[in-house]
PDB file of N, CA and C in Angstrom:
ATOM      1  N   UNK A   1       0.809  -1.186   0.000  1.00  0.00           N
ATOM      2  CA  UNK A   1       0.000   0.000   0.000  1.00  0.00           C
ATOM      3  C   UNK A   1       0.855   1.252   0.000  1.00  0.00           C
ATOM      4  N   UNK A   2       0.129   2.350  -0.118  1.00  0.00           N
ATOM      5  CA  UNK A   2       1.036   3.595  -0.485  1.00  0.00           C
ATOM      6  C   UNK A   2       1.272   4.048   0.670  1.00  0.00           C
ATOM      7  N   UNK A   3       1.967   4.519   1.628  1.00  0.00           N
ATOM      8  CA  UNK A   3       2.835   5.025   2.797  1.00  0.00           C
ATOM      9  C   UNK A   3       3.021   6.518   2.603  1.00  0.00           C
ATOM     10  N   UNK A   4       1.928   7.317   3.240  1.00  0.00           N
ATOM     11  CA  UNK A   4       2.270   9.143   3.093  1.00  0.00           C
ATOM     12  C   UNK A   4       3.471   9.271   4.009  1.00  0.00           C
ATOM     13  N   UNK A   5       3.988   8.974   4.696  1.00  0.00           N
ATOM     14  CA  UNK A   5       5.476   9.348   5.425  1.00  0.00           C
ATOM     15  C   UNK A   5       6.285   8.842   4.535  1.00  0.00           C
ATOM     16  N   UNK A   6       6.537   7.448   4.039  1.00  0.00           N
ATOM     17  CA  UNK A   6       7.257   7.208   3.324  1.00  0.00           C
ATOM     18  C   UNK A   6       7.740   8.167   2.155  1.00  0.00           C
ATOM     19  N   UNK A   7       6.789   8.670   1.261  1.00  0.00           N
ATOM     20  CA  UNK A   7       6.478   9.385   0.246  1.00  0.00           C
ATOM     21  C   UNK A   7       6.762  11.059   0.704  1.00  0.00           C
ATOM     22  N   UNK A   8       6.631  11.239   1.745  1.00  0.00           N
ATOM     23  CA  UNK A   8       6.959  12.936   1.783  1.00  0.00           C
ATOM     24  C   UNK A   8       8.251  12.805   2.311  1.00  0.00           C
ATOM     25  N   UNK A   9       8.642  11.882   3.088  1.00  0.00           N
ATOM     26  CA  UNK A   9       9.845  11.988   3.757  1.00  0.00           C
ATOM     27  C   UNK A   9      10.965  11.833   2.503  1.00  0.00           C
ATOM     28  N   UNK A  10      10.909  10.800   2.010  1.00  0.00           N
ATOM     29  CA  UNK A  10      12.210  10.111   1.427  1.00  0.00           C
ATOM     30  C   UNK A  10      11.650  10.751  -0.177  1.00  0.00           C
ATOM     31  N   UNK A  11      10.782  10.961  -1.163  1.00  0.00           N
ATOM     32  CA  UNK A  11      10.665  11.135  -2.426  1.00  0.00           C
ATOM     33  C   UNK A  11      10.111  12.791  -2.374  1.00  0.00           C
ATOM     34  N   UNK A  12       9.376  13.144  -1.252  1.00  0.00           N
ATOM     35  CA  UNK A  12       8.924  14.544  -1.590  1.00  0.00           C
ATOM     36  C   UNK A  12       7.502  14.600  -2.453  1.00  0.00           C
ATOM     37  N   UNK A  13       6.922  13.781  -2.900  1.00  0.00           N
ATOM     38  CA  UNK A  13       5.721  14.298  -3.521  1.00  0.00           C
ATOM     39  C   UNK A  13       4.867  12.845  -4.360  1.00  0.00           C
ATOM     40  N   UNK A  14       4.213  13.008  -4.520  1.00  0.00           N
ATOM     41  CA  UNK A  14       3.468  11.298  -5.610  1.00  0.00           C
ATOM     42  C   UNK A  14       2.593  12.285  -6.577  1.00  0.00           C
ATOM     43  N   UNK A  15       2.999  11.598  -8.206  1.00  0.00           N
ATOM     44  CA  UNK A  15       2.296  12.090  -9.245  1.00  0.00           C
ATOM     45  C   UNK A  15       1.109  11.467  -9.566  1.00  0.00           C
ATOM     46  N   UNK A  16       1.015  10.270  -9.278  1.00  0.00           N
ATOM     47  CA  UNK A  16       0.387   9.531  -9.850  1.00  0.00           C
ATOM     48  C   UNK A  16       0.029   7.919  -8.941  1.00  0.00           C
ATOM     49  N   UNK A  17      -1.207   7.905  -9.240  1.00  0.00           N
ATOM     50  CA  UNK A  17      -1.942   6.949  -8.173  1.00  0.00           C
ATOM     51  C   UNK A  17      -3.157   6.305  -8.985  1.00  0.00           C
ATOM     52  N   UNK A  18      -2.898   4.913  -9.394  1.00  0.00           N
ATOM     53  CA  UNK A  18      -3.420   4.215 -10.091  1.00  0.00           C
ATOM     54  C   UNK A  18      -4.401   2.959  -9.252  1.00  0.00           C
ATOM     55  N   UNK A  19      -5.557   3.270  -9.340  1.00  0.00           N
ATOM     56  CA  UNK A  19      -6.018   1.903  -8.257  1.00  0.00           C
ATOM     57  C   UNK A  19      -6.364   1.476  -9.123  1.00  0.00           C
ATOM     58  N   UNK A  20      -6.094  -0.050  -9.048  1.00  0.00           N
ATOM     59  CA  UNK A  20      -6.775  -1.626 -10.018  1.00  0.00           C
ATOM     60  C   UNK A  20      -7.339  -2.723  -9.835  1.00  0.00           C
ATOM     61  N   UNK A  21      -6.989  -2.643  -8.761  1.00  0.00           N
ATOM     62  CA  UNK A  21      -7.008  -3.840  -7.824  1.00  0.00           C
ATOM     63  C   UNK A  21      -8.390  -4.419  -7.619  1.00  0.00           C
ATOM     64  N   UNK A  22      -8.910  -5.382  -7.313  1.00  0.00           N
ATOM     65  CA  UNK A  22     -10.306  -5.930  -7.112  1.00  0.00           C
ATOM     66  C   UNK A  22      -9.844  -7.122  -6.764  1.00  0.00           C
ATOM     67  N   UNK A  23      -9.923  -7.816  -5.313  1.00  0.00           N
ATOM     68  CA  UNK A  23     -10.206  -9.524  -4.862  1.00  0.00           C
ATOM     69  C   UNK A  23     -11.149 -10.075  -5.329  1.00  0.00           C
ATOM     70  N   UNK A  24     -10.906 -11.161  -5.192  1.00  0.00           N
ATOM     71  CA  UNK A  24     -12.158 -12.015  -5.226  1.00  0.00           C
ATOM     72  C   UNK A  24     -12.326 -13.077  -6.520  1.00  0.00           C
ATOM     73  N   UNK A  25     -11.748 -12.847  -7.706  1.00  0.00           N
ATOM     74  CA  UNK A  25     -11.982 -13.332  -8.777  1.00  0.00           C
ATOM     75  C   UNK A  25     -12.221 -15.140  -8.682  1.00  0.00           C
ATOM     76  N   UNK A  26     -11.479 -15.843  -7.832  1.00  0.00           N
ATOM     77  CA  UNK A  26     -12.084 -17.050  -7.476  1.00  0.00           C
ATOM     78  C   UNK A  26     -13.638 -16.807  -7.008  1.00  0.00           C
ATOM     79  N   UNK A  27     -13.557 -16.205  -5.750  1.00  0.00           N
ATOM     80  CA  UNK A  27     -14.732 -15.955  -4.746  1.00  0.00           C
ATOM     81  C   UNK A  27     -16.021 -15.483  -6.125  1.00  0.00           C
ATOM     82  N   UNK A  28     -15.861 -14.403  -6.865  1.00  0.00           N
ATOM     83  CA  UNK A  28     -16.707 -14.079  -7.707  1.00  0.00           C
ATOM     84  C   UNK A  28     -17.251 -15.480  -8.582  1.00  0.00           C
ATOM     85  N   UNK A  29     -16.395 -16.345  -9.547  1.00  0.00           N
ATOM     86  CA  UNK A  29     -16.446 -17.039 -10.184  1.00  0.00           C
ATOM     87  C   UNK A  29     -16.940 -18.159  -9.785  1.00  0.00           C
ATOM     88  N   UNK A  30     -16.946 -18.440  -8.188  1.00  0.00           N
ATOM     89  CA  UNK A  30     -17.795 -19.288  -7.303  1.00  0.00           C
ATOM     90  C   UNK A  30     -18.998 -19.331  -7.073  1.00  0.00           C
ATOM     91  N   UNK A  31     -19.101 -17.777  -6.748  1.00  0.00           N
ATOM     92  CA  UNK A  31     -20.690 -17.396  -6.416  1.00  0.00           C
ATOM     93  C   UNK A  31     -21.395 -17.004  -8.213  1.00  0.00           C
ATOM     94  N   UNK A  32     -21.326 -16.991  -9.295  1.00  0.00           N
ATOM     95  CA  UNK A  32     -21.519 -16.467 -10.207  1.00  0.00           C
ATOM     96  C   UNK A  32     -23.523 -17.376 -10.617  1.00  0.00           C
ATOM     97  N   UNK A  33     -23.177 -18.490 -10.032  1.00  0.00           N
ATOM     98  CA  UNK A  33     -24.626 -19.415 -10.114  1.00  0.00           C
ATOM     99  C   UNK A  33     -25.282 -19.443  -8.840  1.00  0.00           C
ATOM    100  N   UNK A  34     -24.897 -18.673  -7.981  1.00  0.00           N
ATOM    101  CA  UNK A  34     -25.587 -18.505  -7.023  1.00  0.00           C
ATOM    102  C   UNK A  34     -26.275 -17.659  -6.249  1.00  0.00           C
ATOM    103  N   UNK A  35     -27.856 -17.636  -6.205  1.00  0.00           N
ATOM    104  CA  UNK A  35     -28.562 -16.634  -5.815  1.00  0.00           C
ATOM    105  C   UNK A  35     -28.061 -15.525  -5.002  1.00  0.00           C
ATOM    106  N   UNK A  36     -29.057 -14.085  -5.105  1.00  0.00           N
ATOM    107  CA  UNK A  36     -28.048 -13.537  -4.522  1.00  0.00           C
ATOM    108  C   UNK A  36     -27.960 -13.852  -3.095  1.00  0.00           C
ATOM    109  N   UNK A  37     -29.530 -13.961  -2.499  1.00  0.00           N
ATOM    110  CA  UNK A  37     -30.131 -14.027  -1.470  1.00  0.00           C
ATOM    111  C   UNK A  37     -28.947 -15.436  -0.513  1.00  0.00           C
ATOM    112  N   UNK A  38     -28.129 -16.577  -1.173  1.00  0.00           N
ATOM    113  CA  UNK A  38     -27.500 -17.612  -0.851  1.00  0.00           C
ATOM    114  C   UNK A  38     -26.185 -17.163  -1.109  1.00  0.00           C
ATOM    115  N   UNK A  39     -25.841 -16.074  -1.645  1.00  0.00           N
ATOM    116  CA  UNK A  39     -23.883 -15.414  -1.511  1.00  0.00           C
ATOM    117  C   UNK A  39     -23.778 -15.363  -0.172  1.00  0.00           C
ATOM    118  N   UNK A  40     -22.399 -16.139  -0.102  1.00  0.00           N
ATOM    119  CA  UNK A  40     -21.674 -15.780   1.408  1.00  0.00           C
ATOM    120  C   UNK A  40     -21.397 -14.774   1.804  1.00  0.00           C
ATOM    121  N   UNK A  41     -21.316 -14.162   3.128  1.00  0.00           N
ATOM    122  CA  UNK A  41     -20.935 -12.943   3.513  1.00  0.00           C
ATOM    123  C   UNK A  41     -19.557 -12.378   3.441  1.00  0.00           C
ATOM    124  N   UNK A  42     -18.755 -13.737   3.269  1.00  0.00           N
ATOM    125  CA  UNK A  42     -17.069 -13.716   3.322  1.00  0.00           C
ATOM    126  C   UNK A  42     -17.398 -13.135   1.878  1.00  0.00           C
ATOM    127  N   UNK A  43     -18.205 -13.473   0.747  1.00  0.00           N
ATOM    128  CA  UNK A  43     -17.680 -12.877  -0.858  1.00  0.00           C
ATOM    129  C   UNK A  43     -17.580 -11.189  -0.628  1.00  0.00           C
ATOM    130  N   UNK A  44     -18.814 -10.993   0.321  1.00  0.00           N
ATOM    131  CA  UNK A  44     -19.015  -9.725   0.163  1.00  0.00           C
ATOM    132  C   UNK A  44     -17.684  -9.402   0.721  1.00  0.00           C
ATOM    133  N   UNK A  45     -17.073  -9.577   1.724  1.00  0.00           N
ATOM    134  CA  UNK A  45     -15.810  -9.106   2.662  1.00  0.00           C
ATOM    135  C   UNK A  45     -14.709  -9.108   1.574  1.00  0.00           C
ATOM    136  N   UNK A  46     -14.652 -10.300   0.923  1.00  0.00           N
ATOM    137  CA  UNK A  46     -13.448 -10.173   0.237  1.00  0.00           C
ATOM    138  C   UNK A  46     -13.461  -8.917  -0.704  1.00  0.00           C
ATOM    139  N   UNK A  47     -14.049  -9.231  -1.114  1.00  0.00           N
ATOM    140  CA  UNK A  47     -14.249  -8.211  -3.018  1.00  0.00           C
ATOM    141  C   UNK A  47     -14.596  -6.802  -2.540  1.00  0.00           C
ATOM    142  N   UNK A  48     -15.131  -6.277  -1.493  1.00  0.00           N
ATOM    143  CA  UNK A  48     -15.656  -4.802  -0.866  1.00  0.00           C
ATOM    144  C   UNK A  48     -14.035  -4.449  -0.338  1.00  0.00           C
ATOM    145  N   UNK A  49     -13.679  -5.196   0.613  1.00  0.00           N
ATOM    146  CA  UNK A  49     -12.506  -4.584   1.156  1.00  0.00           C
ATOM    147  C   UNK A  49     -11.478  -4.435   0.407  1.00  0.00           C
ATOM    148  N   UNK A  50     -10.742  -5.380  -0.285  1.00  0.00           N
ATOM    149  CA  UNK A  50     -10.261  -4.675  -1.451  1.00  0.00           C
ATOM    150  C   UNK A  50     -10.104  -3.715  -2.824  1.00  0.00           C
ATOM    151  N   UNK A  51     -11.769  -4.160  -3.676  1.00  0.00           N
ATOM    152  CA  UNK A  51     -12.001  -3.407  -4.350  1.00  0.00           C
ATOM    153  C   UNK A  51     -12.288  -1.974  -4.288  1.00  0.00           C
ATOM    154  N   UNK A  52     -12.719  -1.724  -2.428  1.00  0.00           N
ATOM    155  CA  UNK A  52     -13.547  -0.448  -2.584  1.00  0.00           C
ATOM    156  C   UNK A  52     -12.562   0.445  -1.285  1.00  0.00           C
ATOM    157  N   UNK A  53     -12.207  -0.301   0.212  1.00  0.00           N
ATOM    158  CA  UNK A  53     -12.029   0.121   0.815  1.00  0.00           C
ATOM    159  C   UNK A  53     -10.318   0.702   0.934  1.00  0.00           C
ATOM    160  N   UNK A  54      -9.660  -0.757  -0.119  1.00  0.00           N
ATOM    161  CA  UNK A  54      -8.652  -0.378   0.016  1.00  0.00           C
ATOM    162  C   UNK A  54      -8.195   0.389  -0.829  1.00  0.00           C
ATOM    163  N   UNK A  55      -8.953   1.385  -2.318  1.00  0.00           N
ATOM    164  CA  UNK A  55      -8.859   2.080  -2.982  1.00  0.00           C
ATOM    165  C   UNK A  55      -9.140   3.677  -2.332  1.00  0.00           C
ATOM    166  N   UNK A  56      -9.904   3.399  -1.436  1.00  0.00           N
ATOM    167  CA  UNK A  56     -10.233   5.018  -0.774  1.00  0.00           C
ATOM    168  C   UNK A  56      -9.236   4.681   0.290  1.00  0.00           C
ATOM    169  N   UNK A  57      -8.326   4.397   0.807  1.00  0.00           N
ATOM    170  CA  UNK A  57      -7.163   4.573   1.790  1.00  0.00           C
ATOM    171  C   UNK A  57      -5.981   4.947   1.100  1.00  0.00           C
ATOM    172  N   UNK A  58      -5.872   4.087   0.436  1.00  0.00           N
ATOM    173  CA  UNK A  58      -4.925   4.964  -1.290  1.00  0.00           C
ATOM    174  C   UNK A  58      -5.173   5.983  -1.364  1.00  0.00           C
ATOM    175  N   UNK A  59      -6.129   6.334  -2.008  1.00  0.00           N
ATOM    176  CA  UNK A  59      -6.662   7.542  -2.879  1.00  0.00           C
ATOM    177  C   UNK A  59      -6.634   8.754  -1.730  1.00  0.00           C
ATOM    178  N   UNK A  60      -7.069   8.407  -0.178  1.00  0.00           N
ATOM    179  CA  UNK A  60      -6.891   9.293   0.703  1.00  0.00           C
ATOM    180  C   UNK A  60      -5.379   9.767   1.082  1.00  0.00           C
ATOM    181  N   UNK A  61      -4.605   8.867   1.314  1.00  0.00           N
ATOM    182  CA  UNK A  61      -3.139   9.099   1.265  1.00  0.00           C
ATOM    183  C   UNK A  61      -2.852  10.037   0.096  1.00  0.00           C
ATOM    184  N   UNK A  62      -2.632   9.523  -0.933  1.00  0.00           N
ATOM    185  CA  UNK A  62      -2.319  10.116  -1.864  1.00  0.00           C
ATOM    186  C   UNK A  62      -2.918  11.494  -2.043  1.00  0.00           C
ATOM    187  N   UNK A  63      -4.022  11.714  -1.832  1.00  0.00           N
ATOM    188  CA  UNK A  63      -4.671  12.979  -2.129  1.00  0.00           C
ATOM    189  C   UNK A  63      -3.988  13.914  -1.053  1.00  0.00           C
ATOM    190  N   UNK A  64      -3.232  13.255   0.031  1.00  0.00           N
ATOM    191  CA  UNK A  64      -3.220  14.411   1.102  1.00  0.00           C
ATOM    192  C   UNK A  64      -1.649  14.883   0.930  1.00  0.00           C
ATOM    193  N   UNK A  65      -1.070  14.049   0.232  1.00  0.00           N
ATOM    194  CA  UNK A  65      -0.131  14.144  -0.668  1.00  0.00           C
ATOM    195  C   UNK A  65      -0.125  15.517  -1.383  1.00  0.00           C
ATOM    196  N   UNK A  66      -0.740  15.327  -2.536  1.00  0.00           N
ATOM    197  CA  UNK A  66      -0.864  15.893  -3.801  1.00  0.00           C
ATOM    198  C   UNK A  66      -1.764  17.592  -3.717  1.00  0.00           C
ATOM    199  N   UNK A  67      -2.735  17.539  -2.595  1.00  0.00           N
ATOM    200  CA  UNK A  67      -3.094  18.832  -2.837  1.00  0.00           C
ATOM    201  C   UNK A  67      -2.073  19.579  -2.259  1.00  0.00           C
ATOM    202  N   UNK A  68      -1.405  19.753  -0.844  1.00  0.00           N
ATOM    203  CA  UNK A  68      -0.637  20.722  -0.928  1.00  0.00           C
ATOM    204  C   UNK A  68       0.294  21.132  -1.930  1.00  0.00           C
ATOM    205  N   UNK A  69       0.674  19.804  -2.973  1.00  0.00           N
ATOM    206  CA  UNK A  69       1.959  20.211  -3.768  1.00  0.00           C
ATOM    207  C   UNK A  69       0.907  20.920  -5.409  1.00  0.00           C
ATOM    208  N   UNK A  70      -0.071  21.052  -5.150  1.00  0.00           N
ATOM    209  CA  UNK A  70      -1.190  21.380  -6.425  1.00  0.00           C
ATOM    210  C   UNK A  70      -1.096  20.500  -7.573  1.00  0.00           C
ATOM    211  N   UNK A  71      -0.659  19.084  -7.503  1.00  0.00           N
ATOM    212  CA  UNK A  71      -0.377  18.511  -8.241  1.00  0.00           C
ATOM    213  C   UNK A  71      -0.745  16.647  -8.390  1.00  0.00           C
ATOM    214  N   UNK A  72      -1.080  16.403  -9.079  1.00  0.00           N
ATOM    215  CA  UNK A  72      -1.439  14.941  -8.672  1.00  0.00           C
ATOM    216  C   UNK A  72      -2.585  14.562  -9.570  1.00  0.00           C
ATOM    217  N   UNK A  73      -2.565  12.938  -9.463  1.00  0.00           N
ATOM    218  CA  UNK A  73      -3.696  12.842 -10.312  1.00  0.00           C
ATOM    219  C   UNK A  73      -4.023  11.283  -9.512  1.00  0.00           C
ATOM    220  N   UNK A  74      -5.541  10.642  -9.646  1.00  0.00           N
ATOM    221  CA  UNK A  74      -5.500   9.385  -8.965  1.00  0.00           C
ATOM    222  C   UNK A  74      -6.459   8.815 -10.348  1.00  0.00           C
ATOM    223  N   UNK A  75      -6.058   7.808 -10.856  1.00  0.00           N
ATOM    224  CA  UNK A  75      -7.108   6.864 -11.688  1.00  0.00           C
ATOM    225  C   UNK A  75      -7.774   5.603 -11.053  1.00  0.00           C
ATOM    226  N   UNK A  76      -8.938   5.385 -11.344  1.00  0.00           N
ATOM    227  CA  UNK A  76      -9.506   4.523 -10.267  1.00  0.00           C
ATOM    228  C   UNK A  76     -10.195   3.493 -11.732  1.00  0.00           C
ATOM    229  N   UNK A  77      -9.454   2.502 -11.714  1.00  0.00           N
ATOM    230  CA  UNK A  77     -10.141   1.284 -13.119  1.00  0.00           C
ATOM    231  C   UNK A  77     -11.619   0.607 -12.284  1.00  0.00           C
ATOM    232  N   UNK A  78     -12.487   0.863 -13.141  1.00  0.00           N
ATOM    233  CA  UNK A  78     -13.945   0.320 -12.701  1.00  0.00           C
ATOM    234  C   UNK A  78     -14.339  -0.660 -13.770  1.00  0.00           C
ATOM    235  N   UNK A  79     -15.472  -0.892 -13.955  1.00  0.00           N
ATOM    236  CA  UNK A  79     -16.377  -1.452 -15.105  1.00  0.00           C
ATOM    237  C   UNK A  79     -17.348  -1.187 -15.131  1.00  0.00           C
ATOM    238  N   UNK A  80     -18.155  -1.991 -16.478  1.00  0.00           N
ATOM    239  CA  UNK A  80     -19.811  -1.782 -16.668  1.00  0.00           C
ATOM    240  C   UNK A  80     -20.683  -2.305 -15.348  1.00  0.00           C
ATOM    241  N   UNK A  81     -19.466  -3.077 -14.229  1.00  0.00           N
ATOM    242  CA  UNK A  81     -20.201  -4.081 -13.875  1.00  0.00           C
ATOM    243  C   UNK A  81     -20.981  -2.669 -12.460  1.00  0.00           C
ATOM    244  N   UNK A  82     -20.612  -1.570 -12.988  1.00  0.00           N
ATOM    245  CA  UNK A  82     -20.790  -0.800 -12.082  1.00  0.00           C
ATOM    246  C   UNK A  82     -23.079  -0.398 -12.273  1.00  0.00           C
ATOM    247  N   UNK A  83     -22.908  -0.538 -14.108  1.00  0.00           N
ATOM    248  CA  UNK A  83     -24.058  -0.215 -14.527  1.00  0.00           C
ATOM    249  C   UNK A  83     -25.083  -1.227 -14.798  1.00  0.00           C
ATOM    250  N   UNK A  84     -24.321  -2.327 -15.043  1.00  0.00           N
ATOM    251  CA  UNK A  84     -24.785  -3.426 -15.169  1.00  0.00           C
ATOM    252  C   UNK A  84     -24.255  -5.176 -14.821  1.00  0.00           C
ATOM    253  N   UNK A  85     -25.752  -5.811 -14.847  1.00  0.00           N
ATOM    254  CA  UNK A  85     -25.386  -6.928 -13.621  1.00  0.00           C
ATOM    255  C   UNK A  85     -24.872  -8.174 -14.291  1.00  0.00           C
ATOM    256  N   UNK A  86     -23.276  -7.343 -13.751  1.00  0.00           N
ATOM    257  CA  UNK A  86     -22.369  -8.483 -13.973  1.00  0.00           C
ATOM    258  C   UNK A  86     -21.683  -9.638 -12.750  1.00  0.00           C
ATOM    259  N   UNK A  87     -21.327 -10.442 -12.864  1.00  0.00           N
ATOM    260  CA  UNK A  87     -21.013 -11.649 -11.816  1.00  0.00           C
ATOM    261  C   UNK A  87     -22.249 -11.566 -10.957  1.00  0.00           C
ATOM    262  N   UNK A  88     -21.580 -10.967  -9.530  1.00  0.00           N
ATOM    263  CA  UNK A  88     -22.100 -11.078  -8.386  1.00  0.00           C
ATOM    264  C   UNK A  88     -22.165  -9.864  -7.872  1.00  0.00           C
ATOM    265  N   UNK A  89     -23.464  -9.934  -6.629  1.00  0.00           N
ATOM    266  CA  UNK A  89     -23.448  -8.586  -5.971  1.00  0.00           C
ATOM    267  C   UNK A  89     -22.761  -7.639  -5.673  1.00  0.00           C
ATOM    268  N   UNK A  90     -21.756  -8.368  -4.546  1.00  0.00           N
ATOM    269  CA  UNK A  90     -20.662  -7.469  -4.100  1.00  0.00           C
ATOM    270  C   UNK A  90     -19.701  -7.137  -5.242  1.00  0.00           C
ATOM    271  N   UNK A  91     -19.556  -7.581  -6.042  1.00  0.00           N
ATOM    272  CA  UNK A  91     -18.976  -6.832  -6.990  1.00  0.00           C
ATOM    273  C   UNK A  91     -19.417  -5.658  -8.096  1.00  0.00           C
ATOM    274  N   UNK A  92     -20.994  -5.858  -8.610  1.00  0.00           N
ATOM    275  CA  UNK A  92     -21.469  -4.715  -8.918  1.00  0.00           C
ATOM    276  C   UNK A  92     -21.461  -3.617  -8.259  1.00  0.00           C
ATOM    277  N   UNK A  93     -21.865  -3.437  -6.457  1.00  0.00           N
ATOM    278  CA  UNK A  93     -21.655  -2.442  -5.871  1.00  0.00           C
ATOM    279  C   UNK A  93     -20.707  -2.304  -4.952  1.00  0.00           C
ATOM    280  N   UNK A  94     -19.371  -2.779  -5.455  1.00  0.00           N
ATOM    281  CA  UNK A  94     -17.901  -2.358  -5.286  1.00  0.00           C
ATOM    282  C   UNK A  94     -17.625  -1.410  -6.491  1.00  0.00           C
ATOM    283  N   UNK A  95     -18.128  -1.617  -7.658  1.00  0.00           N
ATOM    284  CA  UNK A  95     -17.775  -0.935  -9.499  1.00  0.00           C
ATOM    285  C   UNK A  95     -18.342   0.368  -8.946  1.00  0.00           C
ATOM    286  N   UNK A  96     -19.883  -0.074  -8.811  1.00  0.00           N
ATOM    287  CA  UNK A  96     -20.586   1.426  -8.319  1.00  0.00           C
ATOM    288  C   UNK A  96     -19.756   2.031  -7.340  1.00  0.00           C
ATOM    289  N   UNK A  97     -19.847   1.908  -5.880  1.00  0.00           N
ATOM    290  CA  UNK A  97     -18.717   2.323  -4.893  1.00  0.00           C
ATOM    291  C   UNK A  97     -17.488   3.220  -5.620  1.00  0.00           C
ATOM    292  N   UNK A  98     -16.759   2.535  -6.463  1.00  0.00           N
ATOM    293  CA  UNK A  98     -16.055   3.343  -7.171  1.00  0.00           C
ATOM    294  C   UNK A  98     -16.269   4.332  -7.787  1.00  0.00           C
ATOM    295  N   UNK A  99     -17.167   4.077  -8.361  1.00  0.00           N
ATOM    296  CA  UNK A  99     -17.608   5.359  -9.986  1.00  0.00           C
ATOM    297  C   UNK A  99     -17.648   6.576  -8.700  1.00  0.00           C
ATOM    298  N   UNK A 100     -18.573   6.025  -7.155  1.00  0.00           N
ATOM    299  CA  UNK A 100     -18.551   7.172  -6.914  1.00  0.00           C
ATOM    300  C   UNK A 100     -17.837   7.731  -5.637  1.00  0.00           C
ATOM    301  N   UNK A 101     -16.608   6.911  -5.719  1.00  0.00           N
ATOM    302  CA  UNK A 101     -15.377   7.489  -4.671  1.00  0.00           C
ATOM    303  C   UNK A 101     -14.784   8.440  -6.026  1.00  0.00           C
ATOM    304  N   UNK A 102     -14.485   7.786  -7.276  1.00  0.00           N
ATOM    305  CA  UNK A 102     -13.594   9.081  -8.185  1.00  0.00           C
ATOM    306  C   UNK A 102     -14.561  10.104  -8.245  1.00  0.00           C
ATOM    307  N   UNK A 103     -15.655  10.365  -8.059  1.00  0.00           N
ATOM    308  CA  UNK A 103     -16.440  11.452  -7.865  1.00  0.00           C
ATOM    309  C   UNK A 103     -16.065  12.359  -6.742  1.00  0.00           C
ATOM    310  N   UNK A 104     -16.405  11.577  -5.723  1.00  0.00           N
ATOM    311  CA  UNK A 104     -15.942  12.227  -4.345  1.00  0.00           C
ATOM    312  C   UNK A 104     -14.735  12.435  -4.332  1.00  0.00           C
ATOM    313  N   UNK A 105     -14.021  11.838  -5.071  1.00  0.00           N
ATOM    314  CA  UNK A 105     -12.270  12.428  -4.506  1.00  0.00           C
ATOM    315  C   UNK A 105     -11.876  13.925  -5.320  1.00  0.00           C
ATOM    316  N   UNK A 106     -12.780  14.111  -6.269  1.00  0.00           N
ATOM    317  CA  UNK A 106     -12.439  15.527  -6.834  1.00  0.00           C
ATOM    318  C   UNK A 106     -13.340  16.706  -6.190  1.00  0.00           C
ATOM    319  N   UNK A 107     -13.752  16.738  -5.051  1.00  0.00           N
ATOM    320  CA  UNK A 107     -14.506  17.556  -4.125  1.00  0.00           C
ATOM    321  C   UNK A 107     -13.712  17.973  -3.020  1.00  0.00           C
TER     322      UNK A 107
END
């Protein structure tokens, strides 16, 4: 994960902050035939905490980074699965979650 002490101390500044990341792709590909109402709660844990939570701890670091230096940029990779119902639950509204953390992070 990205380290704001690390980064101001020893480099001075971060340009660029790319989140991609999403768990679960077994866990998804497991639950993919299975109701939603019968998905495990662990799918939801896996695929939320990585896909969503650990992108806004990034994106928060980094941002606290980048505004004092007026400079910075964060890309956050989503999908359709944000608009439409792709795999499994927790993963459609991890996509969504996203669309609207890169929203919120430019506020």
């Amino acid at each position: 994960g990205i380290n704001a002490e690390y980064g101001e101390k020893d480099h001075g500044k971060i340009n660029l902050l790319v989140n991609n990341a999403f768990k679960g792709v077994k866990t998804i590909e497991n639950n993919i035939p299975v109701p939603f109402w019968e998905q495990p709660i662990e799918s939801w844990d896996d695929v939320i905490h990585v896909g969503l939570r650990c992108h806004f701890v990034a994106s928060q670091r980094a941002a606290k980074m980048m505004v004092p230096q007026k400079d910075g940029l964060i890309v956050n990779i989503s999908s359709g699965g944000a608009l439409f119902n792709f795999f499994t639950a927790p993963y459609g509204v991890g996509k969504a979650g996203l669309d609207k953390l890169s929203e919120m992070c430019g506020k």
